[in-house]
C-alpha atoms as a PDB file:
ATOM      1  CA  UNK A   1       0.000   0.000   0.000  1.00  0.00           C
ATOM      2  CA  UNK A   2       1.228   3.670  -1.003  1.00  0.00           C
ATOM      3  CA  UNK A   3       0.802   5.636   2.045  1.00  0.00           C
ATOM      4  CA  UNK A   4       1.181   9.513   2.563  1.00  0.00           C
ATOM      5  CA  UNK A   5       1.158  11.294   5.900  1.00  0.00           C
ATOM      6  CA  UNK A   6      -0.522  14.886   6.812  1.00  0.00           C
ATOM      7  CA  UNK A   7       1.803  15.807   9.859  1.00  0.00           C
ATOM      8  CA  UNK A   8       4.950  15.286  11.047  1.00  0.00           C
ATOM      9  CA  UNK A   9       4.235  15.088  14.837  1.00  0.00           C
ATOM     10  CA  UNK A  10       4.530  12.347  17.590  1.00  0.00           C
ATOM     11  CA  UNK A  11       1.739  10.318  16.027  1.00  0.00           C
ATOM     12  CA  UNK A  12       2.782  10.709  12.603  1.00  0.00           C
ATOM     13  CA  UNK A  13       6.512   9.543  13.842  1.00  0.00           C
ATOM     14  CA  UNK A  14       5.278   6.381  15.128  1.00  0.00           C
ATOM     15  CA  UNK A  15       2.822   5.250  12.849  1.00  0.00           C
ATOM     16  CA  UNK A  16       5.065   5.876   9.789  1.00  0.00           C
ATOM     17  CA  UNK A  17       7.895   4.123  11.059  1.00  0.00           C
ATOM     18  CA  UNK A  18       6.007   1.273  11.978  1.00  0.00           C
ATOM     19  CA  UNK A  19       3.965   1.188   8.717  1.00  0.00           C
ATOM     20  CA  UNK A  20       7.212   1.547   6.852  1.00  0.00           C
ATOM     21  CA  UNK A  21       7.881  -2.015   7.309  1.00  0.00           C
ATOM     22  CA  UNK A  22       4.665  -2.894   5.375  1.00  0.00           C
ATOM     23  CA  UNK A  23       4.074  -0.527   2.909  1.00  0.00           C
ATOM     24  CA  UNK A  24       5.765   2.217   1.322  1.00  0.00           C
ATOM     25  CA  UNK A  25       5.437   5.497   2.647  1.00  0.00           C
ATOM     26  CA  UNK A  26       5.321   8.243  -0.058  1.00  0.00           C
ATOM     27  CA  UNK A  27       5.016  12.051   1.441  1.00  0.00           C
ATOM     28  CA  UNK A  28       5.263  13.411   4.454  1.00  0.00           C
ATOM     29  CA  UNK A  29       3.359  16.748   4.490  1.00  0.00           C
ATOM     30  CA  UNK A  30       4.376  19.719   7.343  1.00  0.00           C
ATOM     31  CA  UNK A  31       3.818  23.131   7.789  1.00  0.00           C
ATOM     32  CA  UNK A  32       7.548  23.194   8.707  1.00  0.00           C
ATOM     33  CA  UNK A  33       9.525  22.121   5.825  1.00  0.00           C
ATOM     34  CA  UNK A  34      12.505  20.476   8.545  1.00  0.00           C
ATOM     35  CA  UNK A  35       9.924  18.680  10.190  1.00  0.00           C
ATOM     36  CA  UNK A  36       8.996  16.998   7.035  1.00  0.00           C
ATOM     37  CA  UNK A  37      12.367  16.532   5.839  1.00  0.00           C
ATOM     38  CA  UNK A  38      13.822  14.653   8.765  1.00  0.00           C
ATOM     39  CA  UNK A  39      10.737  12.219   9.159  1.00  0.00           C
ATOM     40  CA  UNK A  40      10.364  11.882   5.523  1.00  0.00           C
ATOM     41  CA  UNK A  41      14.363  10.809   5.463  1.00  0.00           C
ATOM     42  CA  UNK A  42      13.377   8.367   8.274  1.00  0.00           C
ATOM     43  CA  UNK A  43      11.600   6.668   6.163  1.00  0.00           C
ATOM     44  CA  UNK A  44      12.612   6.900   2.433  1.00  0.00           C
ATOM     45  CA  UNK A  45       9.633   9.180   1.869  1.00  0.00           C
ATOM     46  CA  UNK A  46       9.460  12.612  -0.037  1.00  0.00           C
ATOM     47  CA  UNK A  47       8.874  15.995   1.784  1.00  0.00           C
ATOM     48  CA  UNK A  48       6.600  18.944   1.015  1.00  0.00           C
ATOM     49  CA  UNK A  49       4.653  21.700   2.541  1.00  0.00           C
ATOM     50  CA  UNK A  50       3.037  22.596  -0.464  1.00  0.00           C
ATOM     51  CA  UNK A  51      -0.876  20.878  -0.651  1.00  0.00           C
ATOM     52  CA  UNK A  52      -0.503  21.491  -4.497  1.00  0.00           C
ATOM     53  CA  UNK A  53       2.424  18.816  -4.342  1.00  0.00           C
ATOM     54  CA  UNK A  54       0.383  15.947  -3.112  1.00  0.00           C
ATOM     55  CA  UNK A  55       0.666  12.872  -5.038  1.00  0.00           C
ATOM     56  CA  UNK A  56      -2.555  11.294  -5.969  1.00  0.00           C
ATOM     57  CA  UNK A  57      -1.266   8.298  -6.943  1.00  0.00           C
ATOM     58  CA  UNK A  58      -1.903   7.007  -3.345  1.00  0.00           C
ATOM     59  CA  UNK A  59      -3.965   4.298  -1.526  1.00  0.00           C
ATOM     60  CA  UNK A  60      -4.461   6.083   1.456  1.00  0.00           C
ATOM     61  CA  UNK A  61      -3.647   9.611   3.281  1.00  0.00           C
ATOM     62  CA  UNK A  62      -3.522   9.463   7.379  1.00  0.00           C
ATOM     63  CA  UNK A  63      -4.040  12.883   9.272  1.00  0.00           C
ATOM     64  CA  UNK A  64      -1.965  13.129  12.070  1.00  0.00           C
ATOM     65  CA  UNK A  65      -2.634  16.688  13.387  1.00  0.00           C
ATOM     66  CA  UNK A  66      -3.694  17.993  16.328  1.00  0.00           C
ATOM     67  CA  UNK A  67      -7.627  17.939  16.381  1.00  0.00           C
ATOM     68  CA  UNK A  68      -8.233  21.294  15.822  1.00  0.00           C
ATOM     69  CA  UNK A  69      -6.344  21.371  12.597  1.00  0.00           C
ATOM     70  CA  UNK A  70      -8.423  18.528  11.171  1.00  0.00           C
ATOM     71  CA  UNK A  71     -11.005  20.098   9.397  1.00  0.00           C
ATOM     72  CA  UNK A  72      -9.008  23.055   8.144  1.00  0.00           C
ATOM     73  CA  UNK A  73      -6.403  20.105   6.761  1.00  0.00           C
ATOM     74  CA  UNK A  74      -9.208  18.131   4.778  1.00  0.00           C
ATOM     75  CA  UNK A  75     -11.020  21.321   3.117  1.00  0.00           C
ATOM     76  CA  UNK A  76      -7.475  22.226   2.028  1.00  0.00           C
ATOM     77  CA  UNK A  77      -6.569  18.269   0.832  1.00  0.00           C
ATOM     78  CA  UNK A  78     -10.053  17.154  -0.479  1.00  0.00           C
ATOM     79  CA  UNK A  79      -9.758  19.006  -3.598  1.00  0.00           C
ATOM     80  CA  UNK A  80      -5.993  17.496  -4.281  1.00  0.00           C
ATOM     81  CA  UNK A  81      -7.111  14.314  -3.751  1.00  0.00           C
ATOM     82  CA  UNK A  82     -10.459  13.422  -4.492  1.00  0.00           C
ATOM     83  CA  UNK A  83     -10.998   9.805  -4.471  1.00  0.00           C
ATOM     84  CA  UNK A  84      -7.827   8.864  -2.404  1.00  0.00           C
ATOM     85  CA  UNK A  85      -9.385   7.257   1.611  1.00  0.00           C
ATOM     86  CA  UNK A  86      -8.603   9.605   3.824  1.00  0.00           C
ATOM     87  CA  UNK A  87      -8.513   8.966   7.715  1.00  0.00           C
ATOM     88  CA  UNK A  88      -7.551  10.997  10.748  1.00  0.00           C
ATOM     89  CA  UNK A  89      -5.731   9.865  14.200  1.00  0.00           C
ATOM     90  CA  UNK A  90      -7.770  11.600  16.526  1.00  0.00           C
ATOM     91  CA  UNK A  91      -9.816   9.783  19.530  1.00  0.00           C
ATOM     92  CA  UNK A  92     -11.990  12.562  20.035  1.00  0.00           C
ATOM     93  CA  UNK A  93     -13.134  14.091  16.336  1.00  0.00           C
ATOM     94  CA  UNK A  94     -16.080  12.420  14.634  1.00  0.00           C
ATOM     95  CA  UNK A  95     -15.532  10.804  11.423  1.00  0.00           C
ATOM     96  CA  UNK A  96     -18.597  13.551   9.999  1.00  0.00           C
ATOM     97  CA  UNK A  97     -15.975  15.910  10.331  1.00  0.00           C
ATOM     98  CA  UNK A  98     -13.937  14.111   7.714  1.00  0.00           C
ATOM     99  CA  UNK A  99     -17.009  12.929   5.595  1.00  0.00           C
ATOM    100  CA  UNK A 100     -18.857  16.306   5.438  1.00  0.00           C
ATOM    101  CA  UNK A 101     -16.711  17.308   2.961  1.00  0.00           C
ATOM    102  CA  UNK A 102     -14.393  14.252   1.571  1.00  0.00           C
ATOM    103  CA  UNK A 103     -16.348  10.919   0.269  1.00  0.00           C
ATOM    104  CA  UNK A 104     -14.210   8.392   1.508  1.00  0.00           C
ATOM    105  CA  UNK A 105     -13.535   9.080   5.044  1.00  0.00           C
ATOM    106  CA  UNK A 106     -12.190   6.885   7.591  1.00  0.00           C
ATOM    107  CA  UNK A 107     -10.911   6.963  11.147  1.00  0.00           C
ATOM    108  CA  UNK A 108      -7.610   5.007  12.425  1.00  0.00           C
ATOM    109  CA  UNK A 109      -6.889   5.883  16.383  1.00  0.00           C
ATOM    110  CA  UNK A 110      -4.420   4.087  17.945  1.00  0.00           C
ATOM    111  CA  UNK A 111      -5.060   4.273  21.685  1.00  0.00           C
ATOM    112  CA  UNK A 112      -1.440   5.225  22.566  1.00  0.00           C
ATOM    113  CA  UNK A 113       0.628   7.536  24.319  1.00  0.00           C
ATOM    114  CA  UNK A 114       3.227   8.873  22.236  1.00  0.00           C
ATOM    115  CA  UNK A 115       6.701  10.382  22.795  1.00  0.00           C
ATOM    116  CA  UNK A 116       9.282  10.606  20.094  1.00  0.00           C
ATOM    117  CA  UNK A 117      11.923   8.613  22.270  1.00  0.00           C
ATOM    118  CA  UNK A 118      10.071   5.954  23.064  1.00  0.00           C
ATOM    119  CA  UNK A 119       8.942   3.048  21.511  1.00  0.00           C
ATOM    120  CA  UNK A 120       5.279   1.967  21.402  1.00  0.00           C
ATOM    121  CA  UNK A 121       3.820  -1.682  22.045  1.00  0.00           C
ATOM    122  CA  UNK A 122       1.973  -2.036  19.026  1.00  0.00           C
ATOM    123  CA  UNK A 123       1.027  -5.562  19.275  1.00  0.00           C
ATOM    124  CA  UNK A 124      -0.976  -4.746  22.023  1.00  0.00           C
ATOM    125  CA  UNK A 125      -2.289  -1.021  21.366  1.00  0.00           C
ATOM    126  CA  UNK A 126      -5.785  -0.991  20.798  1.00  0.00           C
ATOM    127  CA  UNK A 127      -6.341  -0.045  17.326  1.00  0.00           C
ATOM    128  CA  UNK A 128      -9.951   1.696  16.389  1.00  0.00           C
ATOM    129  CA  UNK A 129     -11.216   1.993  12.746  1.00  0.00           C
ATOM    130  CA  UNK A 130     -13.968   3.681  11.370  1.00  0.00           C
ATOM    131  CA  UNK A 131     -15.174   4.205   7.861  1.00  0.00           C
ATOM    132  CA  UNK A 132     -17.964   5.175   5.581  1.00  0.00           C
ATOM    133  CA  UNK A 133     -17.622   2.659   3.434  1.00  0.00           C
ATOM    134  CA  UNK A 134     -17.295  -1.451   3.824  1.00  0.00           C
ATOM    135  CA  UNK A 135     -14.100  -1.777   1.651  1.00  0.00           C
ATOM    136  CA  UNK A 136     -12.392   0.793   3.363  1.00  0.00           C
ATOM    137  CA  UNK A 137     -13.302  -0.250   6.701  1.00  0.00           C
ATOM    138  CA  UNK A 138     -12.360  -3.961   5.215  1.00  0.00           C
ATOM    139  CA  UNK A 139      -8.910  -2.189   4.557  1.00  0.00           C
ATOM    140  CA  UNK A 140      -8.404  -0.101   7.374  1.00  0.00           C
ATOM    141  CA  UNK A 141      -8.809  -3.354   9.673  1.00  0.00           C
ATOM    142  CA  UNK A 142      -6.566  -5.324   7.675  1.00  0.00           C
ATOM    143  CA  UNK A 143      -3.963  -2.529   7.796  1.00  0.00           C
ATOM    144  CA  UNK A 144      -4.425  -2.072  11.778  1.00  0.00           C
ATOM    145  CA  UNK A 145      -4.249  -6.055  12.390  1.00  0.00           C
ATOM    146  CA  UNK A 146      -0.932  -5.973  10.536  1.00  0.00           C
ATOM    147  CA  UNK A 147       0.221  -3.860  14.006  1.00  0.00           C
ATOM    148  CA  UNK A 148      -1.674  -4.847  16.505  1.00  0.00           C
ATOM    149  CA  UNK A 149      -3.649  -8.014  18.168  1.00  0.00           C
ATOM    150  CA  UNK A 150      -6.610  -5.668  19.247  1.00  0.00           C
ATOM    151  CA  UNK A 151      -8.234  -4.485  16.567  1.00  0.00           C
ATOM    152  CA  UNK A 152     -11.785  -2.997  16.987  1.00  0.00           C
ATOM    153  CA  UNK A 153     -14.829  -0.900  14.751  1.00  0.00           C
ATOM    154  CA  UNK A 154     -16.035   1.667  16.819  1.00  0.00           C
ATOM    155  CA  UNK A 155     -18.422   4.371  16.620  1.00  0.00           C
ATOM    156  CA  UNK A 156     -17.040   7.749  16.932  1.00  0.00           C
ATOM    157  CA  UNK A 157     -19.540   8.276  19.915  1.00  0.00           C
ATOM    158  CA  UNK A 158     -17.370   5.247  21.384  1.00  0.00           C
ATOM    159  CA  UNK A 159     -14.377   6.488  20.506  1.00  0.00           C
ATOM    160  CA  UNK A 160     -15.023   9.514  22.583  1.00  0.00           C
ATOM    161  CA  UNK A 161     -15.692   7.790  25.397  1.00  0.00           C
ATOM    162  CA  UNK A 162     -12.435   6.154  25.672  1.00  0.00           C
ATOM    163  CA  UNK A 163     -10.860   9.165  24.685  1.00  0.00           C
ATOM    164  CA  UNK A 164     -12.015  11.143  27.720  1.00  0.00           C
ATOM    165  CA  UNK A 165     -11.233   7.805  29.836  1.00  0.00           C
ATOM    166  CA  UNK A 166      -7.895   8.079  28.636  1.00  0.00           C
ATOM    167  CA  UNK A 167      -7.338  11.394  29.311  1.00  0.00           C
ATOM    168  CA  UNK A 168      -7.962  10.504  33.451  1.00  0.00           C
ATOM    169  CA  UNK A 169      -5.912   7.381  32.869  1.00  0.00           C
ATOM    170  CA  UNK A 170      -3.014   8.671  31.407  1.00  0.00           C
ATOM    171  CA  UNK A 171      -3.030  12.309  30.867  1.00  0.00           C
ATOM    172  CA  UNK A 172      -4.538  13.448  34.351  1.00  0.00           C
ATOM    173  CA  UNK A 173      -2.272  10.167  36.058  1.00  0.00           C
ATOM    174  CA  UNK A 174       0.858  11.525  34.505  1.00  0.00           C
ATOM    175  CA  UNK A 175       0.404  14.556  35.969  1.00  0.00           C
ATOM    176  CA  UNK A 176      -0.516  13.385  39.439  1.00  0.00           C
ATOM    177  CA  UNK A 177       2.976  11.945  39.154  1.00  0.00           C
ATOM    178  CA  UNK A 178       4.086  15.317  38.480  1.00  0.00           C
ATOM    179  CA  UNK A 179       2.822  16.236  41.409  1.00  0.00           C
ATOM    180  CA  UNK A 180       3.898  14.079  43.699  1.00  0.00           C
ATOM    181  CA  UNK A 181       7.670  14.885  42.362  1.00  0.00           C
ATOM    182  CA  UNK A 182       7.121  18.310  43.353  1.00  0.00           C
ATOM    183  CA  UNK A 183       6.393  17.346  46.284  1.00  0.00           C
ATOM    184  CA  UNK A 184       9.453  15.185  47.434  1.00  0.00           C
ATOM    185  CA  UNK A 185      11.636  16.910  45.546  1.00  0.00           C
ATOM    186  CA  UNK A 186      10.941  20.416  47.696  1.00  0.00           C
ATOM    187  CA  UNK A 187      12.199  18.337  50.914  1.00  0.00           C
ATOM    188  CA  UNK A 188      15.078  16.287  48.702  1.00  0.00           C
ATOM    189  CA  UNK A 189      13.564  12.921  48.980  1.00  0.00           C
ATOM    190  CA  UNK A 190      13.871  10.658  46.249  1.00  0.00           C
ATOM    191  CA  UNK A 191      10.968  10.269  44.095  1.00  0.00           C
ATOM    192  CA  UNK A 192      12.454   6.742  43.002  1.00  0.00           C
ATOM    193  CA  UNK A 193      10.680   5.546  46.066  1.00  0.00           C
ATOM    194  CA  UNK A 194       7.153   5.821  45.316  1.00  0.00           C
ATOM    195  CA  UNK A 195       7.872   3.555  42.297  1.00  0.00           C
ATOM    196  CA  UNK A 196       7.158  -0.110  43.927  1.00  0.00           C
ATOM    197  CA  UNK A 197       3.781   1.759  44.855  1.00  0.00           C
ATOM    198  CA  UNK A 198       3.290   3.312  41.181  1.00  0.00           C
ATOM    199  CA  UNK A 199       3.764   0.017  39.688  1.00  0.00           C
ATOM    200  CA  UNK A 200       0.997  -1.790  42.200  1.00  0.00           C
ATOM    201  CA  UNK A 201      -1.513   0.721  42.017  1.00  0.00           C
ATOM    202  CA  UNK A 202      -1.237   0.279  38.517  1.00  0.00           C
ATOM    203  CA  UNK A 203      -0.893  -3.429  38.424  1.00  0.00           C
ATOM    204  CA  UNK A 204      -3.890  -4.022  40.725  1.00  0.00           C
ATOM    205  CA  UNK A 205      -6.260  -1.593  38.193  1.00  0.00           C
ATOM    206  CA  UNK A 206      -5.173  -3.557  35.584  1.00  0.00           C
ATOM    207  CA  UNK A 207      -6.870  -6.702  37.674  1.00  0.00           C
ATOM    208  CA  UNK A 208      -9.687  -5.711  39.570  1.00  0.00           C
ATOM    209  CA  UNK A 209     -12.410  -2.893  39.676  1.00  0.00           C
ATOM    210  CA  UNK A 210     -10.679   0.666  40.364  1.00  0.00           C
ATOM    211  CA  UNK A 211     -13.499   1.416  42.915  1.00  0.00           C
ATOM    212  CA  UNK A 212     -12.724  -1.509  44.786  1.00  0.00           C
ATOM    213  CA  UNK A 213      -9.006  -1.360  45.113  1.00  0.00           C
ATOM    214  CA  UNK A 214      -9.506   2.606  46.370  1.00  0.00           C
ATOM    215  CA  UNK A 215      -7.254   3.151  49.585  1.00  0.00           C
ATOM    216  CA  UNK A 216      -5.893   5.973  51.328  1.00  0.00           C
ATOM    217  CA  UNK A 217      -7.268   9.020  53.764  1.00  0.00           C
ATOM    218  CA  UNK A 218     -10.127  10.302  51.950  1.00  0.00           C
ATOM    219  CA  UNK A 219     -11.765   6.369  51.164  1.00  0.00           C
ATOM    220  CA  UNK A 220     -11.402   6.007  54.856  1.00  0.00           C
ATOM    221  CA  UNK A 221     -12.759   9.772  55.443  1.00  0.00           C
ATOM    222  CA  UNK A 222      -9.990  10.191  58.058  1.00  0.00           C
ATOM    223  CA  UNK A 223     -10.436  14.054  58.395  1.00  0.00           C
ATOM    224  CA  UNK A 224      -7.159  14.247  60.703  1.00  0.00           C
ATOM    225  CA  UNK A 225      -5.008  13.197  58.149  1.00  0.00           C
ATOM    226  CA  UNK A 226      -6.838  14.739  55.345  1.00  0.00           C
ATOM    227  CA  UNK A 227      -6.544  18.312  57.254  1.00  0.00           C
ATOM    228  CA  UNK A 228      -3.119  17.697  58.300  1.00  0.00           C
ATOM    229  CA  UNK A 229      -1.888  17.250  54.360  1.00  0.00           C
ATOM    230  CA  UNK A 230      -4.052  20.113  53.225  1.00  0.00           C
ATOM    231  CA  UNK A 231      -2.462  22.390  56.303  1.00  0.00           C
ATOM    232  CA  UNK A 232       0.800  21.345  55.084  1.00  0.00           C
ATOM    233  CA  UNK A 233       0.282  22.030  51.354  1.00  0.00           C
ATOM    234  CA  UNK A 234      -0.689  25.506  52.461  1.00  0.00           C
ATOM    235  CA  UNK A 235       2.260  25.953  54.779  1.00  0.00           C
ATOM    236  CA  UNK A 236       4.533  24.893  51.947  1.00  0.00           C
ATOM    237  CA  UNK A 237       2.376  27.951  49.644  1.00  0.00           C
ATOM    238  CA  UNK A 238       1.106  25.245  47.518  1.00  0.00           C
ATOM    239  CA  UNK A 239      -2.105  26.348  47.467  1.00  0.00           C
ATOM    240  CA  UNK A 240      -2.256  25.257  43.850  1.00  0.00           C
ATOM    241  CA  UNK A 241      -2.077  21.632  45.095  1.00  0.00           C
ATOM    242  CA  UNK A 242      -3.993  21.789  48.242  1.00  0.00           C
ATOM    243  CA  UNK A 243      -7.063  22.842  45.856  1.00  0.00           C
ATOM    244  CA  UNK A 244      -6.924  19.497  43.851  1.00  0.00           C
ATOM    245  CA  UNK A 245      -5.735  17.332  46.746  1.00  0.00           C
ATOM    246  CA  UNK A 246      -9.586  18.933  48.840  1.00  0.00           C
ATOM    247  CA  UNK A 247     -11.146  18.461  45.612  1.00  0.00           C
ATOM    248  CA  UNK A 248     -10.057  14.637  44.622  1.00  0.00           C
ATOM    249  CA  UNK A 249     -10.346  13.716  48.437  1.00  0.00           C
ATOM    250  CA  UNK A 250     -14.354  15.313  48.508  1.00  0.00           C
ATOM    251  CA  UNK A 251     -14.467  13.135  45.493  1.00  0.00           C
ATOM    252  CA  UNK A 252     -13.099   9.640  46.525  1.00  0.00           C
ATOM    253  CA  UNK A 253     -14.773  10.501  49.986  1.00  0.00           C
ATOM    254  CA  UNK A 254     -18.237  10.804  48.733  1.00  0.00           C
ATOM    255  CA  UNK A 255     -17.578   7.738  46.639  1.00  0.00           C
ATOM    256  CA  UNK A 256     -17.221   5.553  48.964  1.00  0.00           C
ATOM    257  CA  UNK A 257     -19.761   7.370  51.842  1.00  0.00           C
ATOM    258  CA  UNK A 258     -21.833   3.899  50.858  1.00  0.00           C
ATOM    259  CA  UNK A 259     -19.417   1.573  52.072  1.00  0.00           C
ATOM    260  CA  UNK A 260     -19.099   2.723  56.019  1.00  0.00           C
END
């Protein structure tokens, strides 16, 4: 398959590397000629950041933008390329947004976090495809099941939803490490330490209901502790973290208010 990519991001890095060893990868499109140039050398591909350079004679064009940039990128494409399946990367942009205005629209979402330096599981990423059209979707799913084991057709409305999931499991998690380094790190104490407990709250989610594996303060609505952590937080002048520590602990409190 003849492949072109519309962004030169994180996403775009991955998936054309990986898809390199399948198919050919053609263009790589950027608004930043460099950008398209060094992933486009990556993989034996041509750069442009001229839409007028496009080559048509393609099987399929993957957008790899960020989300807002999606529908600007396919009214600018469409025209170019006509009959060519088009698909976009994004988790949380319906595939109507792609279809209003180009025929053959699809969706391809791997259900990833990506950074440039590391490498991605792919075997066992989720993979979600989407398409307006049976032999697309038929070729989208063959294409995905080349990199992964978990392969799935999803609605966009479902794709949403574990979009927004995975912005609490990974995006909003990630930063609650963050957190927590700030936190050790203002009284020098190695953050290496909280990583046997990182790795078992994790491990435990991965087995059992969240809800039920909830420990801690606020589950047990011990108000001395919770007011002695807050009081500190202030002390330290971090309101900024007191406010979401009250906030998660009112939360995981009133979650489990049933259970006592």
């Amino acid at each position: 398959m003849r492949i072109s990519f519309i962004g030169a991001g994180r996403v775009a890095h991955h998936l054309a590397h990986v898809l390199n060893q399948h198919h050919r990868i053609v263009q790589i499109y950027s608004r930043t000629l460099a950008t398209a140039q060094t992933l486009a050398a990556q993989v034996n591909a041509t750069a442009t950041i001229n839409i007028e350079e496009l080559n048509p004679e393609i099987d399929l064009v993957i957008i790899a933008v960020s989300d807002q940039a999606i529908a600007s990128v396919i009214a600018n494409i469409h025209q170019q390329l006509p009959n060519i399946l088009i698909v976009h990367t994004s988790g949380s942009t319906d595939i109507e947004v792609l279809a209003c205005i180009h025929v053959r629209a699809g969706v391809f979402y791997p259900l990833q976090t990506f950074s440039l330096d590391r490498d991605i599981p792919w075997l066992d990423t989720p993979i979600f495809v989407e398409a307006k059209f049976e032999d697309d979707l038929a070729l989208l799913e063959e294409l995905a099941n080349q990199l992964s084991t978990r392969v799935y057709s999803y609605t966009s409305a479902q794709r949403l939803s574990l979009h927004l999931a995975a912005v609490f499991a990974c995006n909003f998690t990630n930063y609650c490490y963050d957190m927590a380094k700030q936190i050790v790190d203002a009284q020098q104490v190695d953050f290496s330490l909280l990583y046997p407990l990182i790795l078992e709250t994790a491990n435990k989610a991965l087995h059992n209901d969240p809800k039920l594996m909830q420990t801690g303060p606020a589950m047990r609505g011990d108000q001395n502790i919770l007011k002695m952590h807050e009081q500190m937080l202030h002390d330290r002048q971090r309101d900024d973290l007191k406010s979401i520590y009250t906030l998660m602990s009112q939360q995981i409190l009133q979650s489990h208010q049933s259970k006592s």
